[in-house]
Protein backbone atom coordinates (compact mmCIF):
# COMPACT_ATOMS: atom_id res chain seq x y z
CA UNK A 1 86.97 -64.66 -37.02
CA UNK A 2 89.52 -62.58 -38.83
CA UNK A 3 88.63 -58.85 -40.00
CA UNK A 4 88.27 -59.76 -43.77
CA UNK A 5 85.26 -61.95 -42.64
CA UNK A 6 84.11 -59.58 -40.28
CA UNK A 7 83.88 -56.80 -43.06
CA UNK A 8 82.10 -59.37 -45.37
CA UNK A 9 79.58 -60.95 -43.12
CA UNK A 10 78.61 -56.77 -42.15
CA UNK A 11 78.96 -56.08 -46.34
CA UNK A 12 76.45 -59.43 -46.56
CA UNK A 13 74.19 -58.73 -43.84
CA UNK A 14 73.82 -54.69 -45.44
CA UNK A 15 73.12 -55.92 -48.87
CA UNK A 16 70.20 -58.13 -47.70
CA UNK A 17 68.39 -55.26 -45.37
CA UNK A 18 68.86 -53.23 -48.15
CA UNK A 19 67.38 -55.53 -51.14
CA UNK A 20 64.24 -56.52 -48.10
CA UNK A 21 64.19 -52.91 -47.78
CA UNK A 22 64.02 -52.37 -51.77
CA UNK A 23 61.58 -55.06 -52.32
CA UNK A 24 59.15 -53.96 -49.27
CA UNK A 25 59.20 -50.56 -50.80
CA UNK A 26 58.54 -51.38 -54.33
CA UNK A 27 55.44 -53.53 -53.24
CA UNK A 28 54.03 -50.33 -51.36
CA UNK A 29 54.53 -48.28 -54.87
CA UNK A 30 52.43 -51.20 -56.70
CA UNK A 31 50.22 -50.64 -54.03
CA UNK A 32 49.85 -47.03 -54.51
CA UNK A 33 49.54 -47.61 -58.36
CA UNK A 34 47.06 -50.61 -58.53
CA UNK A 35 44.15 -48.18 -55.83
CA UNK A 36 44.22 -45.69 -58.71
CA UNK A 37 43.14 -48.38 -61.69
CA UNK A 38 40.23 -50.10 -59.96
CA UNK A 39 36.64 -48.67 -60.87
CA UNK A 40 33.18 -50.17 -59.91
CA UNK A 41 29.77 -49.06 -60.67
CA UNK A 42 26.54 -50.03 -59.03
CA UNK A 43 23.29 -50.58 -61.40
CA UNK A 44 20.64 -52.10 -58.85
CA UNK A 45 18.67 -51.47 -57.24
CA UNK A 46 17.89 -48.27 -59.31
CA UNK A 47 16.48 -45.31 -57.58
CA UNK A 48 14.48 -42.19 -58.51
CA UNK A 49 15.67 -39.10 -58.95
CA UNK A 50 19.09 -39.66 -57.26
CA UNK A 51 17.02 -40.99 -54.05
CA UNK A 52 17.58 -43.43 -51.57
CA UNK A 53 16.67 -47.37 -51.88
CA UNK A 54 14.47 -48.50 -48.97
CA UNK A 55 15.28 -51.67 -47.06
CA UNK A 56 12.41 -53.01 -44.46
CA UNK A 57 13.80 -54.00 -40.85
CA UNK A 58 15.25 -57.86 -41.32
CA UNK A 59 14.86 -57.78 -45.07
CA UNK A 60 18.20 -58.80 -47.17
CA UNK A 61 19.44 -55.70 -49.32
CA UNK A 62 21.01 -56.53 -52.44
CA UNK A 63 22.80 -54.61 -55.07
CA UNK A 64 24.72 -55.21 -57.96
CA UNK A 65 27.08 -53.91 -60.55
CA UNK A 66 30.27 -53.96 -62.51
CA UNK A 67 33.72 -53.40 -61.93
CA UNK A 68 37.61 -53.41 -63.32
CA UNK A 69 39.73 -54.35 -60.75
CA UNK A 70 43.19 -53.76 -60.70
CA UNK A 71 45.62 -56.54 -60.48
CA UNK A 72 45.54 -58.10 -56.81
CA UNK A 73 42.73 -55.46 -55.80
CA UNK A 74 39.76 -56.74 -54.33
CA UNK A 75 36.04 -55.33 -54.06
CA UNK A 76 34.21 -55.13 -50.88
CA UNK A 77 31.14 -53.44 -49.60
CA UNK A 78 30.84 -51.13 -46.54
CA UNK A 79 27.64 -50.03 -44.66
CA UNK A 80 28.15 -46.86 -43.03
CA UNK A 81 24.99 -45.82 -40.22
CA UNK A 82 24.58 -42.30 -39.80
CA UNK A 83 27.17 -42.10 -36.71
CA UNK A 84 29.74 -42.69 -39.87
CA UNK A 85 30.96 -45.57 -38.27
CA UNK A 86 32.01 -48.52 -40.48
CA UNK A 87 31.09 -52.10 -41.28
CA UNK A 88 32.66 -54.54 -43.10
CA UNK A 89 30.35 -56.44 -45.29
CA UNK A 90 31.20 -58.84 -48.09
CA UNK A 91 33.50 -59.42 -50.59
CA UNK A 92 32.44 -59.31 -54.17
CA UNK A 93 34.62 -61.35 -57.00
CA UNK A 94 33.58 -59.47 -59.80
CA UNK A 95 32.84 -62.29 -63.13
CA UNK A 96 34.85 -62.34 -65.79
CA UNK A 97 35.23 -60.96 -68.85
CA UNK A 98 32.42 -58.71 -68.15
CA UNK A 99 33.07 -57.50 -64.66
CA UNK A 100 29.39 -58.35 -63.21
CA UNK A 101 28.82 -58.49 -59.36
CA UNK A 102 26.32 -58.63 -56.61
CA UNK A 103 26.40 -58.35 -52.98
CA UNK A 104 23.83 -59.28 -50.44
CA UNK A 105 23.91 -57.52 -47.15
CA UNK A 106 21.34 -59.89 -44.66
CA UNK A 107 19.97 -56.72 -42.33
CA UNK A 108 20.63 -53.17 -42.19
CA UNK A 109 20.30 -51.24 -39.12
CA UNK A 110 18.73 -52.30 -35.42
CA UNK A 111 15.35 -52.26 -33.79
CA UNK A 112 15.75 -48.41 -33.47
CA UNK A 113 17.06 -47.27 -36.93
CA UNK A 114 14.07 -47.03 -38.83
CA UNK A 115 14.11 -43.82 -41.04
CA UNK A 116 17.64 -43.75 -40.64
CA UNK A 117 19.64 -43.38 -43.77
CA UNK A 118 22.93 -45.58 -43.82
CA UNK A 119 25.23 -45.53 -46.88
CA UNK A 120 26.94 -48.05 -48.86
CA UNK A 121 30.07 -48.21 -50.02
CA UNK A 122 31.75 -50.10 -52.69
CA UNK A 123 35.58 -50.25 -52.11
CA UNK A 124 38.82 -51.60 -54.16
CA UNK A 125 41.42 -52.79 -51.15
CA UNK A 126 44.74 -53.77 -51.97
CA UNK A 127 46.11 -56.97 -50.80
CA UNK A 128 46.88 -55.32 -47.30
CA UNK A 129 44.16 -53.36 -47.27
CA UNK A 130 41.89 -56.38 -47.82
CA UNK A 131 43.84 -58.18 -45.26
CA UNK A 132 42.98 -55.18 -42.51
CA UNK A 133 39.22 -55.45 -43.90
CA UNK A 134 39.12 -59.45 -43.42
CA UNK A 135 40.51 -58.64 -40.12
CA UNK A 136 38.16 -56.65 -38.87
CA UNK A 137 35.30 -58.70 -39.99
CA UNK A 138 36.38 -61.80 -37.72
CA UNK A 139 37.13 -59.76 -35.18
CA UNK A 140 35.75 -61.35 -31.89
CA UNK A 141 33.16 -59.09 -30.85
CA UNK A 142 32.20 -57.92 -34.81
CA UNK A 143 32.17 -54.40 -34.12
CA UNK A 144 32.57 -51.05 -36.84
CA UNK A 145 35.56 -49.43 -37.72
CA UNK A 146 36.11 -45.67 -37.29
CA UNK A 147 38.31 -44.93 -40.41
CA UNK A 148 38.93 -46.62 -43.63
CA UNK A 149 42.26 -48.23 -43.80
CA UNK A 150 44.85 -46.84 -46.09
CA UNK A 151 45.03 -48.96 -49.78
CA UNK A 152 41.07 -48.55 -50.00
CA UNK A 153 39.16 -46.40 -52.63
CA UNK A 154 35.90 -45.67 -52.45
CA UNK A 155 34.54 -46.67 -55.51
CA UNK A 156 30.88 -45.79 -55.87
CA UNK A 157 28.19 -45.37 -52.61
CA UNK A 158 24.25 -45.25 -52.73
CA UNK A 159 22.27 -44.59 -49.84
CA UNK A 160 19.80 -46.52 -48.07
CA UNK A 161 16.77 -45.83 -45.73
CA UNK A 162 15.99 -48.17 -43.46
CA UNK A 163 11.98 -48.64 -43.88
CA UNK A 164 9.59 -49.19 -40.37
């Protein structure tokens, strides 16, 4: 190999890690951007005067709402107990044009948590974000999560009381 090809397989092999390096970085900007444009809303179940919702031990808990998502943002829900651990619930695809979604969580809490008030949380994730949060949910034991992963915005949260 002379030193002319030398110099241009090291000028070739720079302008690639640079343009990866460029593209990886502009992706993480979009990112950034699209967390900010995402809002969500939940309208049921109602409660009074800013109160909890009540949920009986084994009973389903749905709620429902409306959201704008940003581009490639996705909404999920979160059920936080009162140790402010983490679980990854669903995924709700929010209906076009008009935004509408519901989310059915099928228990909250164990044997022991009644009274206990959990919270939910309705999150936008970015596409890595949601990829962390699908992660976690197929983990093998299904177990919380002690943070939320960066690219996710809490969105809107209600709490819950977990009845007898």
């Amino acid at each position: 190999m002379t030193v002319n090809m030398a110099v241009i397989l090291l000028c070739t092999i720079i302008s690639t890690g640079s343009a990866i390096w460029s593209a990886n970085e502009a992706r993480m900007a979009n990112e950034r951007e699209d967390k900010n444009l995402s809002t969500a809303a939940i309208a049921q179940p109602t409660t009074e005067n800013g109160g909890c919702a009540s949920v009986e031990k084994g009973k389903a808990f749905t709620l429902s709402g409306t959201a704008k998502m940003a581009h490639g943002s996705v909404l999920w829900e979160i059920t936080q107990p009162p140790d402010n651990s983490m679980y990854i619930g669903s995924v709700a695809n929010p209906q076009s044009p008009n935004g509408n979604w519901t989310i059915t969580i099928p228990s909250i809490g164990a044997d022991e948590d009644a009274g206990a008030i959990f919270q939910i949380l309705v999150v936008s994730a970015t596409p890595n974000a949601a990829k962390a949060l699908r992660d976690a949910t197929t983990a093998k034991p299904y177990k919380a999560i002690k943070k939320i992963p960066d690219g996710v915005d809490i969105l809107d949260q209600m709490c819950v009381q977990r009845a007898n």
